[in-house]
C-alpha atoms as a PDB file:
ATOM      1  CA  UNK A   1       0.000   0.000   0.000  1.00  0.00           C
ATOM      2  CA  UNK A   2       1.195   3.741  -1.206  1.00  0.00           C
ATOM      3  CA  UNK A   3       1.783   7.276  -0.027  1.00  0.00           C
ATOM      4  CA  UNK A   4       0.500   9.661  -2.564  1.00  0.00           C
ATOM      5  CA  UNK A   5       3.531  10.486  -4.874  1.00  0.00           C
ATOM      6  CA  UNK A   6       4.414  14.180  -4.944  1.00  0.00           C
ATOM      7  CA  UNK A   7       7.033  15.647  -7.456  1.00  0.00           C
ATOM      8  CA  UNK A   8      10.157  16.261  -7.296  1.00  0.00           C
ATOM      9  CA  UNK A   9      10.459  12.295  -6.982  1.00  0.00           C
ATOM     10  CA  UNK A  10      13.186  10.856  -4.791  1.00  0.00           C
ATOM     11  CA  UNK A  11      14.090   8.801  -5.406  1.00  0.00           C
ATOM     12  CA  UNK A  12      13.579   7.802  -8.592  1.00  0.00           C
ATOM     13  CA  UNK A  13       9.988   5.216  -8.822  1.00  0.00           C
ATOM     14  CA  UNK A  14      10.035   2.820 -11.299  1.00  0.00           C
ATOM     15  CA  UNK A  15       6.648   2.333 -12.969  1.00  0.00           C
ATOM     16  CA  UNK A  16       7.151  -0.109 -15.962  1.00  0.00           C
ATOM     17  CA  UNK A  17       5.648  -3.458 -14.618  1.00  0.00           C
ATOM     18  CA  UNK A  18       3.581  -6.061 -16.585  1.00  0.00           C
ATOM     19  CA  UNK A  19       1.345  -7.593 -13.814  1.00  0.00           C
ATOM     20  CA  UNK A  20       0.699 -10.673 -15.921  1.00  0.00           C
ATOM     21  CA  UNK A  21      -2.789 -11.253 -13.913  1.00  0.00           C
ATOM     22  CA  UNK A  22      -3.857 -14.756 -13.163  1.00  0.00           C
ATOM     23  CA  UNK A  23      -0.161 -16.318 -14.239  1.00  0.00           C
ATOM     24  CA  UNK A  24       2.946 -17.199 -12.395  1.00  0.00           C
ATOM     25  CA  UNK A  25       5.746 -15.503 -13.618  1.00  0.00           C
ATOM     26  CA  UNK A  26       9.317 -16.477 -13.283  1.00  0.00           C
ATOM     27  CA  UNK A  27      11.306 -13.741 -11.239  1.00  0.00           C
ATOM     28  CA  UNK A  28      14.581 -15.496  -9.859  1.00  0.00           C
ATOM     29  CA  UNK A  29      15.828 -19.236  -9.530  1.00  0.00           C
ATOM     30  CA  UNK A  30      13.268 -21.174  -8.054  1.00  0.00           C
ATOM     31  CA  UNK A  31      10.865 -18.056  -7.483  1.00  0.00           C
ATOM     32  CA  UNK A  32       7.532 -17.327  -9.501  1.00  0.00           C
ATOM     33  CA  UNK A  33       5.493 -14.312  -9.039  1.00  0.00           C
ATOM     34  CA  UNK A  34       1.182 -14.178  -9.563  1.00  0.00           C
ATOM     35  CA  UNK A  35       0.072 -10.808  -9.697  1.00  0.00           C
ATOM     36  CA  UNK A  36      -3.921 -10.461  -7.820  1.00  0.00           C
ATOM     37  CA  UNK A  37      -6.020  -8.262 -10.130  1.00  0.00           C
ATOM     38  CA  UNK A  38      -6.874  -5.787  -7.744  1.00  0.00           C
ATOM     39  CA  UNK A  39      -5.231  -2.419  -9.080  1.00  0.00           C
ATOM     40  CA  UNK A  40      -6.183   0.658  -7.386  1.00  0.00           C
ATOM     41  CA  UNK A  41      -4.221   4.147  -6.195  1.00  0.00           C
ATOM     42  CA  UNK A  42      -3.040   1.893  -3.473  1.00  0.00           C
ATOM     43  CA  UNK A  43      -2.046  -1.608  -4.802  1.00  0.00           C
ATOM     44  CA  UNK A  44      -0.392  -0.193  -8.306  1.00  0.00           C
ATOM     45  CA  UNK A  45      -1.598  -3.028 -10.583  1.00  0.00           C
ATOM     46  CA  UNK A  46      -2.504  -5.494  -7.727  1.00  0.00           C
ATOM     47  CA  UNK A  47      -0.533  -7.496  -4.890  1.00  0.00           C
ATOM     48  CA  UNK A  48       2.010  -9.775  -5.836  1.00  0.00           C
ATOM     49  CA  UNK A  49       2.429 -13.185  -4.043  1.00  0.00           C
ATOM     50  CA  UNK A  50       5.675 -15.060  -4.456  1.00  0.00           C
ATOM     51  CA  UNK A  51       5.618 -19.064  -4.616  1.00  0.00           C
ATOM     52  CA  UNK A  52       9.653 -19.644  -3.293  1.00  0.00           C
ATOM     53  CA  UNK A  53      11.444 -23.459  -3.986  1.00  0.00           C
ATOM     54  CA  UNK A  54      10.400 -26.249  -6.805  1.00  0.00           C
ATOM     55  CA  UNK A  55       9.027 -29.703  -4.986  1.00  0.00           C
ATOM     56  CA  UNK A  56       8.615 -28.251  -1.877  1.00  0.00           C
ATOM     57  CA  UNK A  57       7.454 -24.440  -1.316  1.00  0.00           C
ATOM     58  CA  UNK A  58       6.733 -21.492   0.235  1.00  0.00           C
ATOM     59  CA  UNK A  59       4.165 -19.028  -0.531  1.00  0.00           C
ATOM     60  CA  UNK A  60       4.406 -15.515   0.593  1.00  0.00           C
ATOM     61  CA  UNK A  61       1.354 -13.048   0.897  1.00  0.00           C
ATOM     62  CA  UNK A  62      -1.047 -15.128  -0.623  1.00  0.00           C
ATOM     63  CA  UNK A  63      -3.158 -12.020  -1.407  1.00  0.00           C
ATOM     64  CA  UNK A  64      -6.804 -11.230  -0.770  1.00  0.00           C
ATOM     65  CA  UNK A  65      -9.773 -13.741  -0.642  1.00  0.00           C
ATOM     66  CA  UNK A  66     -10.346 -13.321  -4.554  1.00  0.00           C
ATOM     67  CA  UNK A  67     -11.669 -16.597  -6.046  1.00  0.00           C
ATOM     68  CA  UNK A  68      -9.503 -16.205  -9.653  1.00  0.00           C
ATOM     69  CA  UNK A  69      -6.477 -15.479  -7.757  1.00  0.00           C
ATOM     70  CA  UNK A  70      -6.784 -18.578  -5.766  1.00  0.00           C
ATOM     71  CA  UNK A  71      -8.016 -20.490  -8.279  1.00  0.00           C
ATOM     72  CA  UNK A  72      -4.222 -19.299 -10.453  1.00  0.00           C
ATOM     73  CA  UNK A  73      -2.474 -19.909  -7.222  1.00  0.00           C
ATOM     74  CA  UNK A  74      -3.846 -23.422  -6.950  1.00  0.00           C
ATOM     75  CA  UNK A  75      -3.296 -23.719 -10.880  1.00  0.00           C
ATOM     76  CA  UNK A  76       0.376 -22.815 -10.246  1.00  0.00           C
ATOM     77  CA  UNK A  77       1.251 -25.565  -6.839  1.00  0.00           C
ATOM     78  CA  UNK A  78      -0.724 -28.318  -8.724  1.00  0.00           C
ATOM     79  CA  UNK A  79       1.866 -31.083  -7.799  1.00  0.00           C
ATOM     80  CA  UNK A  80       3.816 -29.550  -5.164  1.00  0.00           C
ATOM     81  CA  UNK A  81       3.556 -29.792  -1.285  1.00  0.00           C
ATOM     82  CA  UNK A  82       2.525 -26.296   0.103  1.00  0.00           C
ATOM     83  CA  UNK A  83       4.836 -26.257   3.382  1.00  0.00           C
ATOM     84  CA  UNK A  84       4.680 -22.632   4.585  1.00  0.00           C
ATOM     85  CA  UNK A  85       2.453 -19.748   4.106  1.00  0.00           C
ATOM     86  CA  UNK A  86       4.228 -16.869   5.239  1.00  0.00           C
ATOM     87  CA  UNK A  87       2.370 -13.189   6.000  1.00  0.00           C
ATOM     88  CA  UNK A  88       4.208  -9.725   5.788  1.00  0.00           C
ATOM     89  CA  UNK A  89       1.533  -8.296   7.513  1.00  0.00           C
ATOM     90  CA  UNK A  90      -2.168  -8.288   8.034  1.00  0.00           C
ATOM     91  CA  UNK A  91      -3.936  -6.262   5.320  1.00  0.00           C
ATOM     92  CA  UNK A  92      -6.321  -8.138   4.113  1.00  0.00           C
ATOM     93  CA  UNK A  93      -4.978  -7.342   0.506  1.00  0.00           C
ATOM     94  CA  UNK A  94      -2.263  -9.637   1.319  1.00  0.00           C
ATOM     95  CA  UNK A  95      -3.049 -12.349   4.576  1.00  0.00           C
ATOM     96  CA  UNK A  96      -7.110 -12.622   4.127  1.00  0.00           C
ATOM     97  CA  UNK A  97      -6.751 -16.010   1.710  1.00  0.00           C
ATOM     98  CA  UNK A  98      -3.964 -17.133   3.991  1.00  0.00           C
ATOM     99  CA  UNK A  99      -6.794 -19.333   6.002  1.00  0.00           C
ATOM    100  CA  UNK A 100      -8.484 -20.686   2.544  1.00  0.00           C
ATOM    101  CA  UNK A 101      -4.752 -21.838   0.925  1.00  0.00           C
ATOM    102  CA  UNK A 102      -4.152 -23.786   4.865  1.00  0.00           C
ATOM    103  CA  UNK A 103      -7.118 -25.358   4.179  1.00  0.00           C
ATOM    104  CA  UNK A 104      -6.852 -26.615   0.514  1.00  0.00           C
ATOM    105  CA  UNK A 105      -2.702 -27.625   1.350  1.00  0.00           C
ATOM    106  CA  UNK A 106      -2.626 -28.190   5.302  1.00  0.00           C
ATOM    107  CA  UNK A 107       0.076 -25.813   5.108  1.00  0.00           C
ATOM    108  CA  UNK A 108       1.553 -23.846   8.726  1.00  0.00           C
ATOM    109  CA  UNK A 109       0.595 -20.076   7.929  1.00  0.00           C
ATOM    110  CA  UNK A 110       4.087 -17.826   9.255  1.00  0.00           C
ATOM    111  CA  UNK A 111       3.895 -13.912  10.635  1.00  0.00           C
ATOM    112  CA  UNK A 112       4.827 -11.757  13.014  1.00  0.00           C
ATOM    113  CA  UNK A 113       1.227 -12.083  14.647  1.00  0.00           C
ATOM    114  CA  UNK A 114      -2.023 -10.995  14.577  1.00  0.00           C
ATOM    115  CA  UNK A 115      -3.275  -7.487  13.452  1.00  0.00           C
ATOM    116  CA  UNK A 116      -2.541  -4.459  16.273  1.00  0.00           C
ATOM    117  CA  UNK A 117      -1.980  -0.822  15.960  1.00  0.00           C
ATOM    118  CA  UNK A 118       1.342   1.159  16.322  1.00  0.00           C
ATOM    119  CA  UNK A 119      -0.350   2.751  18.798  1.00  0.00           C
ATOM    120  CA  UNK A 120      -3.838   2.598  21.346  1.00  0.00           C
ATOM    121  CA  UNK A 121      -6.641   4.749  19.930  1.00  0.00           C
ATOM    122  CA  UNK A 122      -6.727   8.327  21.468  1.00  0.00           C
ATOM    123  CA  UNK A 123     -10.344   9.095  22.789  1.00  0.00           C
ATOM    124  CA  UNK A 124     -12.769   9.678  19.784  1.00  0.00           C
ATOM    125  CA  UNK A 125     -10.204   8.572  17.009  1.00  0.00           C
ATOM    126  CA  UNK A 126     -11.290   6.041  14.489  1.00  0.00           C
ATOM    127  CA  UNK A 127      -8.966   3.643  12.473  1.00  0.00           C
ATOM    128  CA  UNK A 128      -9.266   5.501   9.129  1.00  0.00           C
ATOM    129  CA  UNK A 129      -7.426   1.527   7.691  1.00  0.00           C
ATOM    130  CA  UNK A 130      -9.806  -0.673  10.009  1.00  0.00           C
ATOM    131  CA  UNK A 131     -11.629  -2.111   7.016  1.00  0.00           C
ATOM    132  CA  UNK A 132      -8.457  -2.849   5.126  1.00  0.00           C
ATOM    133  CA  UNK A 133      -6.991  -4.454   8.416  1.00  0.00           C
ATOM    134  CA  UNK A 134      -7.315  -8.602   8.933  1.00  0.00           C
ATOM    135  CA  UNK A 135      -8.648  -8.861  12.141  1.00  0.00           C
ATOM    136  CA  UNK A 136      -9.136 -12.585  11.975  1.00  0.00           C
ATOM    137  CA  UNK A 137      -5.828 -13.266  10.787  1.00  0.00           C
ATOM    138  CA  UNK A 138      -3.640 -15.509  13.360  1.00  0.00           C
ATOM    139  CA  UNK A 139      -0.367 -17.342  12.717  1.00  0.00           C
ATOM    140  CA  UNK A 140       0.008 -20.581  13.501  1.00  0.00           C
ATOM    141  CA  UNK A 141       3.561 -20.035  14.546  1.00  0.00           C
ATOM    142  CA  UNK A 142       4.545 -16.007  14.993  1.00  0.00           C
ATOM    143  CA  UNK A 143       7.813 -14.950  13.916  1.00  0.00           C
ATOM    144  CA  UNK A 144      10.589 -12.789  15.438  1.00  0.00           C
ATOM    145  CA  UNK A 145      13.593 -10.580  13.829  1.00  0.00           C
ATOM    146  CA  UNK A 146      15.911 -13.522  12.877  1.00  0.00           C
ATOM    147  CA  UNK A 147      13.315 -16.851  12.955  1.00  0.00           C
ATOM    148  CA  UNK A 148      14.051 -18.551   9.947  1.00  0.00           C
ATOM    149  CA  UNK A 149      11.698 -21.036   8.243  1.00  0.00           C
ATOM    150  CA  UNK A 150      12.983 -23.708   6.067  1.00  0.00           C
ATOM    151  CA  UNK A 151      11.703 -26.105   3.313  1.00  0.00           C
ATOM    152  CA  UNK A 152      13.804 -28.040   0.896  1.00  0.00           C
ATOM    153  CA  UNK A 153      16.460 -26.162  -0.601  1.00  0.00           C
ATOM    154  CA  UNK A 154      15.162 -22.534   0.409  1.00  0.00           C
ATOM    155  CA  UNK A 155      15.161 -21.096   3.872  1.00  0.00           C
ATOM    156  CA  UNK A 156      13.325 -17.764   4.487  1.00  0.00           C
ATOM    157  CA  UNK A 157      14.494 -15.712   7.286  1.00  0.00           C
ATOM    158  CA  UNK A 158      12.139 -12.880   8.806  1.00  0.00           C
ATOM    159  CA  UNK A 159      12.940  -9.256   9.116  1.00  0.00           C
ATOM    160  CA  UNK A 160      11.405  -7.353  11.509  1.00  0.00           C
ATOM    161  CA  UNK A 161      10.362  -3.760   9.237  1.00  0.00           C
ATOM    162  CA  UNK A 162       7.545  -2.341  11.397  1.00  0.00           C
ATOM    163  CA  UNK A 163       6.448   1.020   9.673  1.00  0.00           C
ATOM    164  CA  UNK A 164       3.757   0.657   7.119  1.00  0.00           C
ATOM    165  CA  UNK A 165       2.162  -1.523   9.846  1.00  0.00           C
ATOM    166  CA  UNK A 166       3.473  -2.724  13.455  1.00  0.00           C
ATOM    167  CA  UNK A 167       3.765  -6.625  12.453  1.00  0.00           C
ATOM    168  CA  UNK A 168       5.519  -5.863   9.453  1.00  0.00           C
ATOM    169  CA  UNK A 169       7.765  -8.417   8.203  1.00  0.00           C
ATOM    170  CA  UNK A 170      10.191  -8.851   5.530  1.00  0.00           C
ATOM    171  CA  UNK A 171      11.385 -12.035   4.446  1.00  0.00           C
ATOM    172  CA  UNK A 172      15.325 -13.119   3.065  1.00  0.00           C
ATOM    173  CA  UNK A 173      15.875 -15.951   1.182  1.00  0.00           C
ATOM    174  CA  UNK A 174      19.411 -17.084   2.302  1.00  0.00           C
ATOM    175  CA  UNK A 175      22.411 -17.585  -0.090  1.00  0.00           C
ATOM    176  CA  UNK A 176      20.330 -15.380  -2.385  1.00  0.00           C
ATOM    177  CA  UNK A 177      20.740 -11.963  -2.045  1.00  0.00           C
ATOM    178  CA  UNK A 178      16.559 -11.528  -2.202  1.00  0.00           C
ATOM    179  CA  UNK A 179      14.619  -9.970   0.339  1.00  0.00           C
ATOM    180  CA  UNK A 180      10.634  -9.856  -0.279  1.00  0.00           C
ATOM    181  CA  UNK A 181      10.069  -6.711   1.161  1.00  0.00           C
ATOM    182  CA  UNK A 182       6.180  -6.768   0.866  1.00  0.00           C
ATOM    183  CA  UNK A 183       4.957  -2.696   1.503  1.00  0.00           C
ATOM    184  CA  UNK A 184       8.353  -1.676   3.382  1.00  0.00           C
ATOM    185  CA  UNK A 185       9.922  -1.158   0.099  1.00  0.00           C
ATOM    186  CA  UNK A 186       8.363  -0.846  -3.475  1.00  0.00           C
ATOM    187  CA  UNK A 187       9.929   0.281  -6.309  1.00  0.00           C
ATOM    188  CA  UNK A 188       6.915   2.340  -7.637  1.00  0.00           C
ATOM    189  CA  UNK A 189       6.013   4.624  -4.593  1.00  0.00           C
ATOM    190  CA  UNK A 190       6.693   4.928  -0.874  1.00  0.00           C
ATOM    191  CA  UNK A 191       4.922   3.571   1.099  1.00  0.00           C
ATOM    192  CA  UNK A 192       1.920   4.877   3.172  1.00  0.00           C
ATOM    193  CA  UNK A 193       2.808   5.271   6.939  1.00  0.00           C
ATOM    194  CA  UNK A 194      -0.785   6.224   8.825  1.00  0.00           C
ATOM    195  CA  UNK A 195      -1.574   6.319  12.572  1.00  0.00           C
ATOM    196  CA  UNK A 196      -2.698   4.548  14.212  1.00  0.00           C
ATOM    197  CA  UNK A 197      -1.416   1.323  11.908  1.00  0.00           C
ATOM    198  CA  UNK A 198       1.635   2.675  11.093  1.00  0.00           C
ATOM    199  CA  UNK A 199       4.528   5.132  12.997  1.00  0.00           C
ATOM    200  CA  UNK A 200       7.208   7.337  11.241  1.00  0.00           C
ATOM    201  CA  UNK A 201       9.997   6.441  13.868  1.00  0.00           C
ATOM    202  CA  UNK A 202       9.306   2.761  13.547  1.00  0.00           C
ATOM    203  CA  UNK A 203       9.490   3.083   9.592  1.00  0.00           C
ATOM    204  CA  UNK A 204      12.763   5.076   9.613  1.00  0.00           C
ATOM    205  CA  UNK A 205      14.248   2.695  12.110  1.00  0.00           C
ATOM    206  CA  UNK A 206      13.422   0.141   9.671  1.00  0.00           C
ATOM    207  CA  UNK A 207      14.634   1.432   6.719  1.00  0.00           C
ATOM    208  CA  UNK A 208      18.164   1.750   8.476  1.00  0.00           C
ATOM    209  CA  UNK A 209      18.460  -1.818   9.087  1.00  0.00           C
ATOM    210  CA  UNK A 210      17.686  -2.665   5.520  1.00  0.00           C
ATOM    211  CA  UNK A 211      19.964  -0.171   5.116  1.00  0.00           C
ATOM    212  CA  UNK A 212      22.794  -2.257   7.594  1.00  0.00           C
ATOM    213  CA  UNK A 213      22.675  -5.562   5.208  1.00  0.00           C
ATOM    214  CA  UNK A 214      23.951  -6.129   1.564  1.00  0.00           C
ATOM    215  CA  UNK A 215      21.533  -7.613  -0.599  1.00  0.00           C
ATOM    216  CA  UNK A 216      21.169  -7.613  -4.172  1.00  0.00           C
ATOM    217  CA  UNK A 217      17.131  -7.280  -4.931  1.00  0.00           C
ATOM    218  CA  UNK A 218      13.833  -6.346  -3.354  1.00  0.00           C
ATOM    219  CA  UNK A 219      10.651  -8.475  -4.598  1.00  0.00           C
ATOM    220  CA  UNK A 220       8.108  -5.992  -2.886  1.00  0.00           C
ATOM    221  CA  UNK A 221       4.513  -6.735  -2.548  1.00  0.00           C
ATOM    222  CA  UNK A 222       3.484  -4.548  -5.358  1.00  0.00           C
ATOM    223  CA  UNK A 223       5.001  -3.564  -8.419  1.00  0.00           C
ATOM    224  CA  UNK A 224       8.442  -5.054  -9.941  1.00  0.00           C
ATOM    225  CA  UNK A 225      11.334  -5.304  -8.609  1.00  0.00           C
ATOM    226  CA  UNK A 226      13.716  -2.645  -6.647  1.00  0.00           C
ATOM    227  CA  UNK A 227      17.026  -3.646  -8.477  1.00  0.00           C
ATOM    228  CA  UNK A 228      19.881  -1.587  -6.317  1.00  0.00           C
ATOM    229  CA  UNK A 229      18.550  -1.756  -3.093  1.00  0.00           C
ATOM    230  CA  UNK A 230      21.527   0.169  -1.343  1.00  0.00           C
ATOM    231  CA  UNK A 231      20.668   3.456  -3.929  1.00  0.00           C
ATOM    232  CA  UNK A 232      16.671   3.253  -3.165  1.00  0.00           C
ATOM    233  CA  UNK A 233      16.889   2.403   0.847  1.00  0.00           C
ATOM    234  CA  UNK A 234      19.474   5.841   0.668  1.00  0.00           C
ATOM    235  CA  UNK A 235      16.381   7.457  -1.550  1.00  0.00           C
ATOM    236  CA  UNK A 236      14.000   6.643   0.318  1.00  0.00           C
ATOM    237  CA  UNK A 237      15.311   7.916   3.486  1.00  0.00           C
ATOM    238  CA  UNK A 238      16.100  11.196   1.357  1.00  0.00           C
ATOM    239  CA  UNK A 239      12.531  11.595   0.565  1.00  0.00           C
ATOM    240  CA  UNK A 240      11.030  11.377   3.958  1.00  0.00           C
ATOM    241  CA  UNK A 241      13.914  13.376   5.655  1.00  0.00           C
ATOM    242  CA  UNK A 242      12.308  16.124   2.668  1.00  0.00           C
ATOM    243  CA  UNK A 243       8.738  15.436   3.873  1.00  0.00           C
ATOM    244  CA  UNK A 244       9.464  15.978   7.420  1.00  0.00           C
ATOM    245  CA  UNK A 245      11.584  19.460   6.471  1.00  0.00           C
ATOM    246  CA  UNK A 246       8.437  20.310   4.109  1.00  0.00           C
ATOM    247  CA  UNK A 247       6.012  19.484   7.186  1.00  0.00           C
ATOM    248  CA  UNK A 248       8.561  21.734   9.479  1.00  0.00           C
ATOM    249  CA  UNK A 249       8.610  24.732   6.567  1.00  0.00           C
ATOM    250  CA  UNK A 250       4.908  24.671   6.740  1.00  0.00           C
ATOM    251  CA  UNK A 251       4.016  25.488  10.460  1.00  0.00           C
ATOM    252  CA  UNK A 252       6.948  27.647  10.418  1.00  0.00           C
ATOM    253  CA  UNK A 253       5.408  29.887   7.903  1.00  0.00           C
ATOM    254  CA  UNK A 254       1.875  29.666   9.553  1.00  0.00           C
ATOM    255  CA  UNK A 255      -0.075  26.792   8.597  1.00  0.00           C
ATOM    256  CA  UNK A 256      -1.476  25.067  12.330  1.00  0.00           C
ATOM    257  CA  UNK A 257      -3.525  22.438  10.726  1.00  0.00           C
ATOM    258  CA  UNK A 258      -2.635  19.228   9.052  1.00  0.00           C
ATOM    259  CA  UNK A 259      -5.425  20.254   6.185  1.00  0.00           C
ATOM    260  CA  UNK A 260      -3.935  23.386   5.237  1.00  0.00           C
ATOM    261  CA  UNK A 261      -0.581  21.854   5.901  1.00  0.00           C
ATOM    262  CA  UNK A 262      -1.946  18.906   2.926  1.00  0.00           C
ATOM    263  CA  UNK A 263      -2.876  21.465   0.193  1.00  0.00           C
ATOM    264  CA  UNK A 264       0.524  23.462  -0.016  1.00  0.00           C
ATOM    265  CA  UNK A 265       2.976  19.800   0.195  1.00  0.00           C
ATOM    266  CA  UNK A 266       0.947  17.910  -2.174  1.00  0.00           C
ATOM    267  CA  UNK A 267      -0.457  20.668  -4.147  1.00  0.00           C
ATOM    268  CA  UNK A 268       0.060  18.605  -7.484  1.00  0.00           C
ATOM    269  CA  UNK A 269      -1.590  15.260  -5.974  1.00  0.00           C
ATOM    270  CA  UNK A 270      -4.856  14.061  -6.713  1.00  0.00           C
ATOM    271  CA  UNK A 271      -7.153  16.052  -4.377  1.00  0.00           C
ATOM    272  CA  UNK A 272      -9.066  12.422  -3.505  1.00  0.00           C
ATOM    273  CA  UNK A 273      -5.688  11.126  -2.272  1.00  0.00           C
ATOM    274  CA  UNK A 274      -5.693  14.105   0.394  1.00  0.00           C
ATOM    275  CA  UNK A 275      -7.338  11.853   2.977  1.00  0.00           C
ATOM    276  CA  UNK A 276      -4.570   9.625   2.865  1.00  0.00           C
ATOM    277  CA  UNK A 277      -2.013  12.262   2.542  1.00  0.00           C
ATOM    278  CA  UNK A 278      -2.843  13.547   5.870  1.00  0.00           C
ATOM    279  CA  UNK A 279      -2.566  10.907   7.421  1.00  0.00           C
ATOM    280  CA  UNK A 280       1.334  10.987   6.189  1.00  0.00           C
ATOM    281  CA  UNK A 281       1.376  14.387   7.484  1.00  0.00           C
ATOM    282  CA  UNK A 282      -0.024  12.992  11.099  1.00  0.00           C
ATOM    283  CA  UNK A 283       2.502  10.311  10.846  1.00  0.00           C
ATOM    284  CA  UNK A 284       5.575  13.023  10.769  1.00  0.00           C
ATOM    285  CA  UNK A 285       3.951  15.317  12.987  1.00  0.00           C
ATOM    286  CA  UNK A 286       3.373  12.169  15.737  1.00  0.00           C
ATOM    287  CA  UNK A 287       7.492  11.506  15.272  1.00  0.00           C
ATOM    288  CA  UNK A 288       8.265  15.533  15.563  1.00  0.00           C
ATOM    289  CA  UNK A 289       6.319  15.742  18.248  1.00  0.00           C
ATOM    290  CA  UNK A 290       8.087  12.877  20.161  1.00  0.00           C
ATOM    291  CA  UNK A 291      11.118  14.455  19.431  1.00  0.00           C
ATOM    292  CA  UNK A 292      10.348  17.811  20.716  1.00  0.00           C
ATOM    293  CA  UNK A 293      10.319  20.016  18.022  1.00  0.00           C
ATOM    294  CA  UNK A 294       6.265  20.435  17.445  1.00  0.00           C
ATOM    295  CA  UNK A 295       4.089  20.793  19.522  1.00  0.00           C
ATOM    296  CA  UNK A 296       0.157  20.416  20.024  1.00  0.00           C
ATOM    297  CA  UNK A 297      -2.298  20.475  23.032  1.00  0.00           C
ATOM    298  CA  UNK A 298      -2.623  16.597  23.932  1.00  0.00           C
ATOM    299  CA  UNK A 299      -1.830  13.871  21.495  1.00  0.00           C
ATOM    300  CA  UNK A 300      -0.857  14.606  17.897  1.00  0.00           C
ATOM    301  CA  UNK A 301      -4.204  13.972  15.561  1.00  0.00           C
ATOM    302  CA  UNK A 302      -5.512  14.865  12.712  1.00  0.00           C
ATOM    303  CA  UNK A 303      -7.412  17.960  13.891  1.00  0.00           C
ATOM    304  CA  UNK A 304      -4.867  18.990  16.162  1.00  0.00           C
ATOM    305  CA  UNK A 305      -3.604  23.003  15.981  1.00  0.00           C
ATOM    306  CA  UNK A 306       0.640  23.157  15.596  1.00  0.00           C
ATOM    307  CA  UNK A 307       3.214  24.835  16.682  1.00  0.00           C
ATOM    308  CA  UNK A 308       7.550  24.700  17.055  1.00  0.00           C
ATOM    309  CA  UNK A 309       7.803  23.758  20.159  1.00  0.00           C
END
């Protein structure tokens, strides 16, 4: 799931993908790709699940509860043993058919655990991502930073990236160089960080300890591939250091609320992806506020009034 994009671009998004709906599609040795037809503003041309090993596999985000996309998926493991089914995290666009693939394979379903804010709700705030969140979704064995899962020939080792969401997980496949770095890290936009689901600090912590390891591609959960993952991490970081200066520039020259604050940063985005630009806003404002530097009456939210602290 995506942030609205905003020009200038940093870094630079790479939007030349062929989905290939309904088809696995080679990507690496001994990993397909089946791209759910579910475009939108924030799935790109749909969520990509990744089938890992030959005989034996692995199948990461198995994607939303979407009959044809299960029905491809099934199409594409005919005559192999399902082992694992492991969950980046628990929108539904990518861990609701999770329960319906355990049941046609008898496969152990893999994640961090089940769906919970970054946060607690402040008094009168609503979830503005409740409907997209899995609430039913459990593991049947939760993951830490480190835990490693293994099948034959391929073992998948989990990377704690909480950001987007707080039970974000990415997932290295060892002796590979490939990390599937579900909505951390996509190639096509940033991704969307929005309280309560998701926290600034967490993200940027995250994105440094991509940043910490060597490795050679990203498979992310929507979109192609991020092909120099040392350039884009560096990017990335770039771009939301900008954000937060933009945010800063803003109440500086006046603007107390996030609205007004929304209209002059993303001035050339879509006006209908305002709601969720916002909450990107919130999200910086929550971390600046920790820090010190902003300041609001109670907690930081989305009709708050702000100041420099």
């Amino acid at each position: 799931m995506s942030e609205p994009r905003t020009a200038p671009k940093s870094p630079e998004f790479d939007l030349a993908f062929e989905p290939a709906h309904g088809r696995a599609v080679p990507v690496a040795a001994g990993v397909e790709r089946i791209t759910v037809n579910n475009p939108g503003p924030f799935t790109f041309h749909g969520t990509n699940t990744y089938i890992v090993g030959r005989g034996s596999v692995a199948v990461i985000d198995p994607g939303p509860d979407d009959d044809a996309h299960f029905s491809a998926l099934m199409q594409a493991l005919e005559g192999r043993e399902v082992t694992h089914i492991a969950v980046s995290h628990t929108h539904k666009d990518h861990s609701s058919l999770a329960r319906r693939l355990k049941a046609a394979t008898g496969a152990t379903i893999v994640a961090e655990g089940p769906h919970r804010a970054a946060r607690p709700l402040h008094a009168g705030e609503t979830n503005p991502f409740a409907e997209s969140s899995d609430m039913e979704f459990s593991p049947d064995i939760a993951l830490a930073d480190g835990d490693r899962v293994e099948g034959d020939g391929w073992t998948l080792s989990a990377i704690a990236t909480p950001g987007h969401t707080a039970n974000h997980l990415a997932f290295a496949l060892e002796e590979s160089g490939i990390v599937f770095s579900a909505d951390h890290v996509m190639a096509w936009a940033t991704s969307i960080v929005a309280p309560p689901d998701g926290a600034m600090g967490d993200y940027m912590a995250s994105l440094e300890r991509l940043l910490s390891r060597d490795d050679r591609i990203y498979f992310p959960g929507h979109g192609g591939p991020v092909k120099d993952p040392s350039a884009f991490l560096r990017g990335l970081r770039t771009h939301r250091r900008m954000r937060e200066r933009a945010v800063l520039e803003r109440i500086r020259a006046g603007d107390r609320l996030i609205p007004d604050m929304v209209k002059a940063i993303y001035r050339d985005t879509d006006p209908r992806l305002h709601g969720a630009a916002a909450l990107s806003v919130l999200a910086h404002i929550e971390d600046l506020v920790e820090k010190g530097i902003v300041a609001t009456e109670g907690p930081p939210r989305l009709t708050g009034v702000y100041t420099i602290a």
